[in-house]
C-alpha atoms as a PDB file:
ATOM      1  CA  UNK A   1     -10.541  19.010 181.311  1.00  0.00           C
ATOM      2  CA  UNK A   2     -10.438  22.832 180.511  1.00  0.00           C
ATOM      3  CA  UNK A   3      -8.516  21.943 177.242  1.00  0.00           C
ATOM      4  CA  UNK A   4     -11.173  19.400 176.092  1.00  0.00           C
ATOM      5  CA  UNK A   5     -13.628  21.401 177.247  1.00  0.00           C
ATOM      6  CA  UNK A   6     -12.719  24.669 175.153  1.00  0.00           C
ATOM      7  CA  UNK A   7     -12.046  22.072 171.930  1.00  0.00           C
ATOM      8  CA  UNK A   8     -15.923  21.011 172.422  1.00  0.00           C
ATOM      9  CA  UNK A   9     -17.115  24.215 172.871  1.00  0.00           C
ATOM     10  CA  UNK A  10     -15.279  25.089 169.509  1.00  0.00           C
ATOM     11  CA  UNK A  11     -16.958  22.202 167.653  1.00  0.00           C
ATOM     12  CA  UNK A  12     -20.206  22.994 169.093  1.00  0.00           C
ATOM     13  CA  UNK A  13     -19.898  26.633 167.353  1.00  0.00           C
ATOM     14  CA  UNK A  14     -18.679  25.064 164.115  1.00  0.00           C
ATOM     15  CA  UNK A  15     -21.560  22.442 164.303  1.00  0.00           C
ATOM     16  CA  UNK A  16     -23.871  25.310 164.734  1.00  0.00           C
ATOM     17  CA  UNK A  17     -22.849  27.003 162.292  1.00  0.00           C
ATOM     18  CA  UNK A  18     -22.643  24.672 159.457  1.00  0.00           C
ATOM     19  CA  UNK A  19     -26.427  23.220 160.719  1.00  0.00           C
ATOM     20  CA  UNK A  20     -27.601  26.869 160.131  1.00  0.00           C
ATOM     21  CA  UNK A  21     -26.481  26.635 156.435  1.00  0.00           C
ATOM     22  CA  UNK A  22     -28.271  23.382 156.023  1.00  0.00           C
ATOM     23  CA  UNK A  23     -31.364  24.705 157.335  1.00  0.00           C
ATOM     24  CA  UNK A  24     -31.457  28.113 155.822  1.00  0.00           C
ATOM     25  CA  UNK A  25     -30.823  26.296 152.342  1.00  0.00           C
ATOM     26  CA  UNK A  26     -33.461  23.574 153.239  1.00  0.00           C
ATOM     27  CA  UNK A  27     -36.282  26.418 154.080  1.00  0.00           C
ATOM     28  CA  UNK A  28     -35.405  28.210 150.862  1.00  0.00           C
ATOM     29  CA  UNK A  29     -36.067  25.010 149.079  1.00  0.00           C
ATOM     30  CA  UNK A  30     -39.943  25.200 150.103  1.00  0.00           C
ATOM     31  CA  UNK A  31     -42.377  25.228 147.309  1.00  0.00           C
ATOM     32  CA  UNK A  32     -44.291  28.153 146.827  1.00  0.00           C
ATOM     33  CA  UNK A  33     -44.066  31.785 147.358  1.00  0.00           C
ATOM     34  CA  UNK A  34     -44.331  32.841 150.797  1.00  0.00           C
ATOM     35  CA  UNK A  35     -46.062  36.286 150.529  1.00  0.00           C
ATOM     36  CA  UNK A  36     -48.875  35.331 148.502  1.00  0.00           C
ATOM     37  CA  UNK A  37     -49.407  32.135 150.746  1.00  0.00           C
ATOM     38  CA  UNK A  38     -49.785  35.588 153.394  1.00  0.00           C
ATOM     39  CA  UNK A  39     -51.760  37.579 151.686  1.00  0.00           C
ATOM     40  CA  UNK A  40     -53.878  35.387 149.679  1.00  0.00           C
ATOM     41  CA  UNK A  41     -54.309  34.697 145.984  1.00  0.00           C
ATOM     42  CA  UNK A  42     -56.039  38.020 145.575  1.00  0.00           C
ATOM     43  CA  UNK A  43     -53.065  40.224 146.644  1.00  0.00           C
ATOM     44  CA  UNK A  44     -51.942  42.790 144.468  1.00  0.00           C
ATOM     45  CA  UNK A  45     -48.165  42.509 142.547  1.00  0.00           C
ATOM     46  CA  UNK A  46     -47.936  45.658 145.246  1.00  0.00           C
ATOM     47  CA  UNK A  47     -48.504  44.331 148.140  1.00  0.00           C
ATOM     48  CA  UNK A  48     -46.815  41.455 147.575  1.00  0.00           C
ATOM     49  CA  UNK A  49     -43.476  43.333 146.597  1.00  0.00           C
ATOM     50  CA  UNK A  50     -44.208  45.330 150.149  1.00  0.00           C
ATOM     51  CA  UNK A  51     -44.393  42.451 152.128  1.00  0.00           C
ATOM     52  CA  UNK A  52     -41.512  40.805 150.503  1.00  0.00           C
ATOM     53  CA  UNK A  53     -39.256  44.250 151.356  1.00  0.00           C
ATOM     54  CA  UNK A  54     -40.319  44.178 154.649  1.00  0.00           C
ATOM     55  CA  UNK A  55     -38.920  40.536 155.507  1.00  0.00           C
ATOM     56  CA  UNK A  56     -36.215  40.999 153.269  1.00  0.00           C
ATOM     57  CA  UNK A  57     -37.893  38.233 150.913  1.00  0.00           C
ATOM     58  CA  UNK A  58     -36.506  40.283 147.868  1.00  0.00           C
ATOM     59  CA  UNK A  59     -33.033  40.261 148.479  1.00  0.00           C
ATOM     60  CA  UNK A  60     -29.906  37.439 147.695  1.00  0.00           C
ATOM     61  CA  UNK A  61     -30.108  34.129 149.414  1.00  0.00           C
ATOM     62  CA  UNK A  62     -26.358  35.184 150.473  1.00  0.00           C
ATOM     63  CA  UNK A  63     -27.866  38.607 152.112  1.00  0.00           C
ATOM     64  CA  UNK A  64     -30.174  36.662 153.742  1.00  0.00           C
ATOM     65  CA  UNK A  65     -28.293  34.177 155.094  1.00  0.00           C
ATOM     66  CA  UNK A  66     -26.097  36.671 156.556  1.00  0.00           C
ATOM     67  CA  UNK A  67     -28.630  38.725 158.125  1.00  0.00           C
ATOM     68  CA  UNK A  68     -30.687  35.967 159.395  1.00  0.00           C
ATOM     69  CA  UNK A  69     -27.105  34.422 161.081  1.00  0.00           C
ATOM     70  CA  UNK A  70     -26.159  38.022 163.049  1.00  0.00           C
ATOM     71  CA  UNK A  71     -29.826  38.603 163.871  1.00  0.00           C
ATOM     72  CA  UNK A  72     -30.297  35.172 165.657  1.00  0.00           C
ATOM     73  CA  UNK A  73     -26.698  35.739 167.028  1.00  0.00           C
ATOM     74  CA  UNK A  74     -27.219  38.624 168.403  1.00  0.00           C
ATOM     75  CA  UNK A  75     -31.232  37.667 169.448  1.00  0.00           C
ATOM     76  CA  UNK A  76     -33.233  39.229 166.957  1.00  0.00           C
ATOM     77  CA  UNK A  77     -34.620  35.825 165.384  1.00  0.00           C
ATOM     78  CA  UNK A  78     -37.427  38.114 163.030  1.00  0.00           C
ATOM     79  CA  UNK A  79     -40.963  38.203 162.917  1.00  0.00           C
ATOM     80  CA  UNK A  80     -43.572  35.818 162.832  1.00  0.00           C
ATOM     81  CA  UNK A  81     -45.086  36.066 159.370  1.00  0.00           C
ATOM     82  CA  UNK A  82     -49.100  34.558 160.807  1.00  0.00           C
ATOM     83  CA  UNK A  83     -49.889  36.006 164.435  1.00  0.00           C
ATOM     84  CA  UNK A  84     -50.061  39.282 164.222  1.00  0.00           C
ATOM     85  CA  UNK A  85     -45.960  39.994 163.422  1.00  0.00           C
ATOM     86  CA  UNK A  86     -45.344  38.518 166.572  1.00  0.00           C
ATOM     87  CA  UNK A  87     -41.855  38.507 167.496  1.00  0.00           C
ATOM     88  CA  UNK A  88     -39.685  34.693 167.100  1.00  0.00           C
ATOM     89  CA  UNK A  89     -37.442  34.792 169.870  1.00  0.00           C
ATOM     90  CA  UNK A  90     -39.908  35.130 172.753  1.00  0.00           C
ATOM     91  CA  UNK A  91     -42.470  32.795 171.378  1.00  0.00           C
ATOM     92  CA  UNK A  92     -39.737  29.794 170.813  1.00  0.00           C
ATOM     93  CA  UNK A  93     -38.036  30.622 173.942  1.00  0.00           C
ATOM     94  CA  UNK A  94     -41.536  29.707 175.766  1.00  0.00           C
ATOM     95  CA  UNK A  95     -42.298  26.677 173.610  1.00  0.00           C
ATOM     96  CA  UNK A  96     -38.650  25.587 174.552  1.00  0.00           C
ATOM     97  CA  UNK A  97     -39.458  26.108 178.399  1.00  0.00           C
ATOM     98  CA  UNK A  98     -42.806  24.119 177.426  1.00  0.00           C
ATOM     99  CA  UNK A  99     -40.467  21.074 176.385  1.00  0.00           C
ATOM    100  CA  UNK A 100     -38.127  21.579 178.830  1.00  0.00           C
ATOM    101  CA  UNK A 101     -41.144  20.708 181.467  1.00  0.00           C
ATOM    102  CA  UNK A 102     -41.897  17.580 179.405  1.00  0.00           C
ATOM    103  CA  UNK A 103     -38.880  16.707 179.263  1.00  0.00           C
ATOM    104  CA  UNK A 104     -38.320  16.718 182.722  1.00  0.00           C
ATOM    105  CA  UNK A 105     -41.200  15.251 184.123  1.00  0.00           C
ATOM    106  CA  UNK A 106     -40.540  12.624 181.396  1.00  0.00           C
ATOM    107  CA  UNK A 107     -36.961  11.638 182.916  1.00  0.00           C
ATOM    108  CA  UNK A 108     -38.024  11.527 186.400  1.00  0.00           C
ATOM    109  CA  UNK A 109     -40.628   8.556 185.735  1.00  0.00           C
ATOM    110  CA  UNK A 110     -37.983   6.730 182.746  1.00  0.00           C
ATOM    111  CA  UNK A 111     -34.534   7.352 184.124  1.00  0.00           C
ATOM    112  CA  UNK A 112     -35.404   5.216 187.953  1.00  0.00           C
ATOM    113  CA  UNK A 113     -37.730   2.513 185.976  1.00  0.00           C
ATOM    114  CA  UNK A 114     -35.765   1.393 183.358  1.00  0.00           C
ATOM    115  CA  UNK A 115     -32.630   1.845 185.565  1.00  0.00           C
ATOM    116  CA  UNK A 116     -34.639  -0.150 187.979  1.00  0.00           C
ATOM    117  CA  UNK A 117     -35.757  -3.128 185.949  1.00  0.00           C
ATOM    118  CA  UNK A 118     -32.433  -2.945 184.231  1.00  0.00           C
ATOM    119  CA  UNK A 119     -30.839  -4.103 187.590  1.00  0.00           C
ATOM    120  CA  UNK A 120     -33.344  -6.539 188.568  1.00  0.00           C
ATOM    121  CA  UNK A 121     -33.606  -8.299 185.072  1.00  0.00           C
ATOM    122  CA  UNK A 122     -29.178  -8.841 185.364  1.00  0.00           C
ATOM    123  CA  UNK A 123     -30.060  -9.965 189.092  1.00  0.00           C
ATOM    124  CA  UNK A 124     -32.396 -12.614 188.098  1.00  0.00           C
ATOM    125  CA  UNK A 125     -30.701 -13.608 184.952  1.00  0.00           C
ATOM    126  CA  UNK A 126     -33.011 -15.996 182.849  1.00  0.00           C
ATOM    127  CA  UNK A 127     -35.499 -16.277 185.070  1.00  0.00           C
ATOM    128  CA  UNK A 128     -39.112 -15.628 184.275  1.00  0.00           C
ATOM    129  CA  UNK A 129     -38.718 -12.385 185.535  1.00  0.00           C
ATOM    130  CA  UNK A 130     -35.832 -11.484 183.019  1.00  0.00           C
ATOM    131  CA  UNK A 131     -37.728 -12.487 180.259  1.00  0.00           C
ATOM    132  CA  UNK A 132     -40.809 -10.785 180.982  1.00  0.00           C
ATOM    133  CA  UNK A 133     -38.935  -7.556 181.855  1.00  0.00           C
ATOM    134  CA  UNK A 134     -37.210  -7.824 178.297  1.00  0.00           C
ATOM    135  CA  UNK A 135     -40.573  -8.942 176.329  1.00  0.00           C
ATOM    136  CA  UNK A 136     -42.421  -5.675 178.178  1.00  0.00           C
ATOM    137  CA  UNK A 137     -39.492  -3.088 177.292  1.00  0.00           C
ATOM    138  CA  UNK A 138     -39.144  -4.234 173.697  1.00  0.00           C
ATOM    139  CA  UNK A 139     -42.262  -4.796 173.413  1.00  0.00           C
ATOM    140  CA  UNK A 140     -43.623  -0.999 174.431  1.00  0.00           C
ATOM    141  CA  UNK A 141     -40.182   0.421 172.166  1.00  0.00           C
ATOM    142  CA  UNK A 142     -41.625  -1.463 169.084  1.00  0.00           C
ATOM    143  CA  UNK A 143     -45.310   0.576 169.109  1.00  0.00           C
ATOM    144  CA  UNK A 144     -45.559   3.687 167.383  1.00  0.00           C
ATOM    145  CA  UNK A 145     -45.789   6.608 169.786  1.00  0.00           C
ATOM    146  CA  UNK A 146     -49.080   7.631 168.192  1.00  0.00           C
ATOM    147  CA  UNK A 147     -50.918   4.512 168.988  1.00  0.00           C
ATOM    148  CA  UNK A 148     -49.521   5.105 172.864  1.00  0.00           C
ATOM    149  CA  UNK A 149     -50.730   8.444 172.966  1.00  0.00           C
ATOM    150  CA  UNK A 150     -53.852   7.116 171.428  1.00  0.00           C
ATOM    151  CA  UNK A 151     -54.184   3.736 173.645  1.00  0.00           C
ATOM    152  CA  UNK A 152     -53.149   5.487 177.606  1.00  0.00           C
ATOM    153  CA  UNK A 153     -55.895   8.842 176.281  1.00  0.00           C
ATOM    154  CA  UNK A 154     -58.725   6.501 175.485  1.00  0.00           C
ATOM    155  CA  UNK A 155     -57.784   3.634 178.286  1.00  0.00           C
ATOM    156  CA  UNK A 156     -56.828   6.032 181.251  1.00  0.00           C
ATOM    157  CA  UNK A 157     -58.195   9.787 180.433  1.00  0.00           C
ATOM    158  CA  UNK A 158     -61.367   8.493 179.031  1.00  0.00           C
ATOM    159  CA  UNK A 159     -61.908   4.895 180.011  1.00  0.00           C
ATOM    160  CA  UNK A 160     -61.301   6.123 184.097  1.00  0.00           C
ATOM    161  CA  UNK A 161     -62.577   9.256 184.389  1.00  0.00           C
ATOM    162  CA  UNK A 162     -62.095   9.370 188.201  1.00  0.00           C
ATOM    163  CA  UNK A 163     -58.508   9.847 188.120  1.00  0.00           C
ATOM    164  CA  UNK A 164     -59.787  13.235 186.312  1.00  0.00           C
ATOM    165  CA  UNK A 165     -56.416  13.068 184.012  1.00  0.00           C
ATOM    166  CA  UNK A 166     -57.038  15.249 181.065  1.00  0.00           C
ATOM    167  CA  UNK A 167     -57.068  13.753 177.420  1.00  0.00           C
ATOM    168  CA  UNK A 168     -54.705  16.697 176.094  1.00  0.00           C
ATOM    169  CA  UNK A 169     -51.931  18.356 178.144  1.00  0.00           C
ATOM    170  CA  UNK A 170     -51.902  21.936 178.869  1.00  0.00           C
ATOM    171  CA  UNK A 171     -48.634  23.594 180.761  1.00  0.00           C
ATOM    172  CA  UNK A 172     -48.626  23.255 184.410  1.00  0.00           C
ATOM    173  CA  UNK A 173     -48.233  25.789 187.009  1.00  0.00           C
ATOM    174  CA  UNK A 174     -45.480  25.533 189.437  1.00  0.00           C
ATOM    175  CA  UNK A 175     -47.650  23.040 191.666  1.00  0.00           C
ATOM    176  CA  UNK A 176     -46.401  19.172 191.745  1.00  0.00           C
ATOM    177  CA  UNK A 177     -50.614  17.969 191.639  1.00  0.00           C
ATOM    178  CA  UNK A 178     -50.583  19.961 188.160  1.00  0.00           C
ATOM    179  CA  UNK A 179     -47.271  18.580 186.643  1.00  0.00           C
ATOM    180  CA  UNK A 180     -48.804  15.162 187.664  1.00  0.00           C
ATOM    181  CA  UNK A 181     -52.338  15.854 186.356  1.00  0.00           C
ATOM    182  CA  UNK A 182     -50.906  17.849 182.734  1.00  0.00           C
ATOM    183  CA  UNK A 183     -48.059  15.333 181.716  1.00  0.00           C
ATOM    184  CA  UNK A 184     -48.565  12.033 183.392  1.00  0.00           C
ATOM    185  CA  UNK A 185     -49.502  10.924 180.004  1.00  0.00           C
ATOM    186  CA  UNK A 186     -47.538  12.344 177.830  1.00  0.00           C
ATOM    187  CA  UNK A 187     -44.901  11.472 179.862  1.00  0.00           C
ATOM    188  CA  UNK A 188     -45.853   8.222 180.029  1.00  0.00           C
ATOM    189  CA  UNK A 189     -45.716   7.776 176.353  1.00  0.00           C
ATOM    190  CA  UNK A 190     -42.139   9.014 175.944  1.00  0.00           C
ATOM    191  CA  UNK A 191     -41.004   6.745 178.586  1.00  0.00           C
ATOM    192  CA  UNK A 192     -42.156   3.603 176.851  1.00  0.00           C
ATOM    193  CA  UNK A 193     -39.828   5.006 173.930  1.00  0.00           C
ATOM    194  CA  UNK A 194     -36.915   5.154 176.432  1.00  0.00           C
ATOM    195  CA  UNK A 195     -37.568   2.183 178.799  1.00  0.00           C
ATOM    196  CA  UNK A 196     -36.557  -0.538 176.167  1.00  0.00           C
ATOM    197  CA  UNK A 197     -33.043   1.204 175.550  1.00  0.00           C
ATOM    198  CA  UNK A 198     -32.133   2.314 178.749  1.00  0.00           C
ATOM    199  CA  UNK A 199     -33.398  -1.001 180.841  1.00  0.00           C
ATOM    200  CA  UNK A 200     -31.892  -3.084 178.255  1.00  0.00           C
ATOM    201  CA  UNK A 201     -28.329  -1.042 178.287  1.00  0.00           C
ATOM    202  CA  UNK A 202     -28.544  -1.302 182.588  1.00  0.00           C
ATOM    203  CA  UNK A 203     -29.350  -4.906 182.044  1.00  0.00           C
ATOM    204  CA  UNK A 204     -25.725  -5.760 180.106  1.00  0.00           C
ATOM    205  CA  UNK A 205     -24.048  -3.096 181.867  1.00  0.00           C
ATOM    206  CA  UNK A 206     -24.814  -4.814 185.273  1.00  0.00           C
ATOM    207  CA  UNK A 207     -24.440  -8.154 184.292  1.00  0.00           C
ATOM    208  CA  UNK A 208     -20.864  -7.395 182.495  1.00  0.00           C
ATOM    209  CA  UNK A 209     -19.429  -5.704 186.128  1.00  0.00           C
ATOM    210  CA  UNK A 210     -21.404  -8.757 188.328  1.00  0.00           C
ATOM    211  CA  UNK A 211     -18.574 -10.673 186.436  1.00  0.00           C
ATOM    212  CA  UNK A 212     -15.421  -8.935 187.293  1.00  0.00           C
ATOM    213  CA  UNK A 213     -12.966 -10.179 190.542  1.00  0.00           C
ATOM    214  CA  UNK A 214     -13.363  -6.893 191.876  1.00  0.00           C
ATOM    215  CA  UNK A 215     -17.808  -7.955 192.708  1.00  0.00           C
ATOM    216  CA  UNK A 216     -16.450 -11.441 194.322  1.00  0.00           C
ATOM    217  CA  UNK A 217     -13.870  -9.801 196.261  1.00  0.00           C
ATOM    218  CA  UNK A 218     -16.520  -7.341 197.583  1.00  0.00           C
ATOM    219  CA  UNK A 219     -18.586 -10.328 198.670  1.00  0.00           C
ATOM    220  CA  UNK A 220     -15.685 -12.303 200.231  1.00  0.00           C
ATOM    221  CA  UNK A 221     -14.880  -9.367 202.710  1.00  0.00           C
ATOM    222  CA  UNK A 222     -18.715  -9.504 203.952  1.00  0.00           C
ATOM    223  CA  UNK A 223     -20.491  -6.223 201.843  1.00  0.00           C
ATOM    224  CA  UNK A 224     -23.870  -6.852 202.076  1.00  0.00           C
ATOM    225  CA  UNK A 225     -25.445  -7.533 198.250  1.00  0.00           C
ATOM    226  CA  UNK A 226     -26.920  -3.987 198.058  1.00  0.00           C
ATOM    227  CA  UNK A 227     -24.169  -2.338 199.342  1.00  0.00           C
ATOM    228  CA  UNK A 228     -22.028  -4.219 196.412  1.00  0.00           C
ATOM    229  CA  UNK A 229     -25.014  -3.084 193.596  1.00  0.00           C
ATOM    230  CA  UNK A 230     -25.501   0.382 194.815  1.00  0.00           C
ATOM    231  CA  UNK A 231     -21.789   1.343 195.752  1.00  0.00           C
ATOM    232  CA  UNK A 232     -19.949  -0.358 193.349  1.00  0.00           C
ATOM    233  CA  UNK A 233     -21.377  -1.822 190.380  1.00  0.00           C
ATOM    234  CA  UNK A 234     -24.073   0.643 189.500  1.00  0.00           C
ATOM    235  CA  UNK A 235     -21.523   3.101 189.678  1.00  0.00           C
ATOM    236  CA  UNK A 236     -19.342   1.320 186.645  1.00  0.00           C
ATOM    237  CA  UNK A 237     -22.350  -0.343 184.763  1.00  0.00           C
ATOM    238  CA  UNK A 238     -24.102   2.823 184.694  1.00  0.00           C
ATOM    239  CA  UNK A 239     -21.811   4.968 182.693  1.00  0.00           C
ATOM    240  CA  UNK A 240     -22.966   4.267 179.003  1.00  0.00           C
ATOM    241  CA  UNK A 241     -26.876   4.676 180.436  1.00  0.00           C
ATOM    242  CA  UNK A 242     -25.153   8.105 181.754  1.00  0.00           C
ATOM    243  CA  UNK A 243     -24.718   8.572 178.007  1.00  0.00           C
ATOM    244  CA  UNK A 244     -27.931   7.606 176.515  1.00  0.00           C
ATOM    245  CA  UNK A 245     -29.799   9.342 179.192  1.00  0.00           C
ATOM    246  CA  UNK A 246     -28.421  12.489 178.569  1.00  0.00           C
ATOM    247  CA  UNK A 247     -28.365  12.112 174.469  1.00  0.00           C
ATOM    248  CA  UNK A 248     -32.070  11.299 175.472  1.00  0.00           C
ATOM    249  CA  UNK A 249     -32.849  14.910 177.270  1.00  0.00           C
ATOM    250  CA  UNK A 250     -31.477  16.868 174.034  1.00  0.00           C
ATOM    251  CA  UNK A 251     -34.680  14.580 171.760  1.00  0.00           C
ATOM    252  CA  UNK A 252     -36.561  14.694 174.452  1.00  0.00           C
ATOM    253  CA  UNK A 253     -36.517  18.936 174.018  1.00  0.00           C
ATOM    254  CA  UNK A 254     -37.300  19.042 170.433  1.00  0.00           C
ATOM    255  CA  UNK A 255     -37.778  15.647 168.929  1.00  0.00           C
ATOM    256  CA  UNK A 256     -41.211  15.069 170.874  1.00  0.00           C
ATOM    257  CA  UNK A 257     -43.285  16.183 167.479  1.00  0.00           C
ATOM    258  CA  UNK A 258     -45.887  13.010 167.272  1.00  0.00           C
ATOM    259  CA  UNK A 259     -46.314  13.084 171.467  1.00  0.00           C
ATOM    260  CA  UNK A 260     -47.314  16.930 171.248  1.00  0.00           C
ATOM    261  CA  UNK A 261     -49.511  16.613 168.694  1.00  0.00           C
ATOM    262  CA  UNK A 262     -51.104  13.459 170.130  1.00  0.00           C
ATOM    263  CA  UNK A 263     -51.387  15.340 173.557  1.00  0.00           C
ATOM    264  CA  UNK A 264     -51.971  18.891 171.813  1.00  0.00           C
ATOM    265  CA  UNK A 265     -49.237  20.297 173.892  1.00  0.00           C
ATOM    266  CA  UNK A 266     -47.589  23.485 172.835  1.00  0.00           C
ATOM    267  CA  UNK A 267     -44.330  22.306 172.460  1.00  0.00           C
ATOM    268  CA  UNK A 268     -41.136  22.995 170.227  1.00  0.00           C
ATOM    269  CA  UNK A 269     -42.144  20.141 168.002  1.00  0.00           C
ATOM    270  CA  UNK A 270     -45.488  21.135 167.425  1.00  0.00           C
ATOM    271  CA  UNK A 271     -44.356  24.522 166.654  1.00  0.00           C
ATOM    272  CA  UNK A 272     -41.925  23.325 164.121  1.00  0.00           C
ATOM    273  CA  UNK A 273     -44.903  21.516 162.526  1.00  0.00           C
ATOM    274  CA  UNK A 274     -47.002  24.611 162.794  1.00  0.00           C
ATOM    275  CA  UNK A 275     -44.448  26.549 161.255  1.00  0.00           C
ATOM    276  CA  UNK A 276     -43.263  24.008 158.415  1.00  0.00           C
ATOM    277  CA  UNK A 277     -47.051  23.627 157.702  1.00  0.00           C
ATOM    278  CA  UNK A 278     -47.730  27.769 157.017  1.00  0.00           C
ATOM    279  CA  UNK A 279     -44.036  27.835 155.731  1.00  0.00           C
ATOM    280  CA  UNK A 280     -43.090  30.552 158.578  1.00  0.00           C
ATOM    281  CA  UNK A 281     -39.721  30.620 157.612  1.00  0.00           C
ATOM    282  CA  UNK A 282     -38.054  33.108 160.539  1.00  0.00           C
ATOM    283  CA  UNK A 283     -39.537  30.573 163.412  1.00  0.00           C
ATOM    284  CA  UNK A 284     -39.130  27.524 161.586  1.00  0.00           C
ATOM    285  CA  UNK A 285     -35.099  28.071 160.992  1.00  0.00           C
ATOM    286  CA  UNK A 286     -35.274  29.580 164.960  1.00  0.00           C
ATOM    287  CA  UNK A 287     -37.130  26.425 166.060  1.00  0.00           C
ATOM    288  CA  UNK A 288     -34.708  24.011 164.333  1.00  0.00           C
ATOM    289  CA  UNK A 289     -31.576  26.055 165.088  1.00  0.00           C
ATOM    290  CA  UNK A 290     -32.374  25.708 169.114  1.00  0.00           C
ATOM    291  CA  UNK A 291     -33.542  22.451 168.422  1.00  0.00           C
ATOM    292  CA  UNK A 292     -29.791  21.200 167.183  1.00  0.00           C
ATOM    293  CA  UNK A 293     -28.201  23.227 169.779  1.00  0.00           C
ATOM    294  CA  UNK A 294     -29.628  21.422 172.929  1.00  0.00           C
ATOM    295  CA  UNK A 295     -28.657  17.915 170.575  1.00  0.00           C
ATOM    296  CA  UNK A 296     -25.110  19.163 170.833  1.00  0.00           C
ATOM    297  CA  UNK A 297     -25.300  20.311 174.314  1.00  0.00           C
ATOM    298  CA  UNK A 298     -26.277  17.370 175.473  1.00  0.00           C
ATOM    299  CA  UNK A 299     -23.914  15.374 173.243  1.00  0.00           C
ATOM    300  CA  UNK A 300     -20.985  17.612 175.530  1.00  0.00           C
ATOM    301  CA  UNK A 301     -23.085  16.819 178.798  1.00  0.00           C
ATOM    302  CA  UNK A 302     -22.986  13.293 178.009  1.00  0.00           C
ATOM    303  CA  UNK A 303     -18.978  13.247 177.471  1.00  0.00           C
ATOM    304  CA  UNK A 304     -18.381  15.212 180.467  1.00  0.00           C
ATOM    305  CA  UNK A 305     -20.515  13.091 182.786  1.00  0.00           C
ATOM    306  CA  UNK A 306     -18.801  10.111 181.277  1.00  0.00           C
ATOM    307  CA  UNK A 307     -15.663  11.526 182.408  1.00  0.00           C
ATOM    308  CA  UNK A 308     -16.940  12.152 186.304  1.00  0.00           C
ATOM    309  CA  UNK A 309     -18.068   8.998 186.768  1.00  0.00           C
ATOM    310  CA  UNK A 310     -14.894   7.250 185.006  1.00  0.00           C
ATOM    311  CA  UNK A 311     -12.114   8.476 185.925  1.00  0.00           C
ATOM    312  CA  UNK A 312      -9.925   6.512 184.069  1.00  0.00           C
ATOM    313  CA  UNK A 313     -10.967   8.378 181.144  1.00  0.00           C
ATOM    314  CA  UNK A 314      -8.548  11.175 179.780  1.00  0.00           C
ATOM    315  CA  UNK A 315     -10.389  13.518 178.220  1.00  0.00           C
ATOM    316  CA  UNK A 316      -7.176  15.477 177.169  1.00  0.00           C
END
């Protein structure tokens, strides 16, 4: 395990490193000159030149590669160019913590429904209930995520106003009525992007182990029915869900661009938007770098959990 483990971590810091080159090529790519977008159309050829020597505008794209790579390295991701100079790394570490919250709240309602429908659509295997289960989850995957947002913020926030949910989400305080109250919808609509995938995936996972001797010999020595599910085929059927689920988490982090702006949450994806929009450069290559890192972390989660729950598996 230590052995794979240090041959991941390698290929983590080689994936990193070669997404940094595609995105630092990709921003310098984007039409239009930075400083005057700034300053304005009226700025002088002075003040332009100035501003351009203060980010480093002026100098090779090789310079600025490399100086961009050891500052983010080493946590000095730059200055906002809008905002006042603000500084990058602070302001995307607390749009990542925004995501992170969104991301959680958004597994705790997806990961135990679709799990749970996954089990009892195998269980009742082309019954009614199956095939509704199936028509609902493909059914919500197939809408765009926009017309969710839109649909649950004009049915629930403004259709019932006595739940009092709001129609955007703002970050909640450490209090479980606010988590409830700031991302029930939001959360919502991510988990109708999940629920066909991971029900479906539970579904043939259960159904393939409710197959094998190992079930009827289970049920020949007297194990109850759950105790068979819960103790013994969940735990096999389960592992490529495992997978998915945690592949999910690393989108969920970053990849959540049409529910933030639906919601108006401040989010990672909404700031990458913001940033691509007013071509902020230092937080838009900062915002996509992190972005690609918690894709590849959870890519490594994924394979290690795999692992734990199968032991047959050598990872070596």
């Amino acid at each position: 395990m230590a052995r794979y483990l240090l041959r991941r971590s390698a290929l983590l810091i080689v994936t990193l490193f070669i997404t940094s080159l595609i995105i630092f090529a990709l921003t310098q790519l984007v039409p239009g000159d930075v400083a005057r977008l700034i300053l304005g159309r009226d700025a002088s050829p002075e003040a332009l030149q100035a501003l351009r020597e203060e980010f480093g505008l002026n100098k090779p794209a090789p310079e600025q590669y490399t100086n961009w790579l050891m500052g983010f390295v080493s946590g000095d991701w730059g200055r906002s160019f809008t905002g006042g100079n603000q500084q990058v790394r602070p302001l995307v570490i607390e749009r990542v913590g925004n995501s992170l919250r969104l991301a959680a709240m958004t597994l705790a309602i997806s990961v135990p429904l679709s799990v749970a429908l996954g089990v009892i659509a195998a269980l009742k295997e082309n019954t009614w209930l199956d095939s509704l289960i199936s028509v609902f989850s493909l059914s919500v995957v197939g809408l765009p995520e926009f017309v969710t947002g839109l649909v649950l913020i004009n049915g629930v926030a403004l259709g019932v106003r006595s739940l009092g949910l709001p129609a955007t989400a703002a970050v909640p305080d450490n209090t479980l009525a606010s988590w409830v109250n700031q991302l029930i919808l939001p959360s919502l609509t991510a988990t109708f992007v999940l629920l066909g995938y991971i029900s479906r995936l539970t579904r043939a996972g259960v159904l393939d182990e409710l197959k094998k001797p190992y079930v009827r010999t289970a049920a020949l020595k007297g194990l109850k029915p759950r105790t068979v599910i819960v103790k013994h085929v969940l735990r096999n059927a389960l592992l490529p869900t495992i997978t998915v689920i945690a592949l999910s988490f690393g989108w969920l982090v970053g990849g959540l661009v049409v529910i933030e702006s639906v919601y108006n949450y401040p989010g990672l994806g909404a700031l990458i938007v913001d940033a691509a929009k007013k071509k902020n450069l230092f937080v838009l290559q900062a915002s996509v770098m992190v972005t690609v890192f918690f894709l590849a972390f959870a890519n490594l989660i994924a394979d290690i959990l795999y692992a734990v729950f199968n032991p047959r598996i050598r990872l070596e």
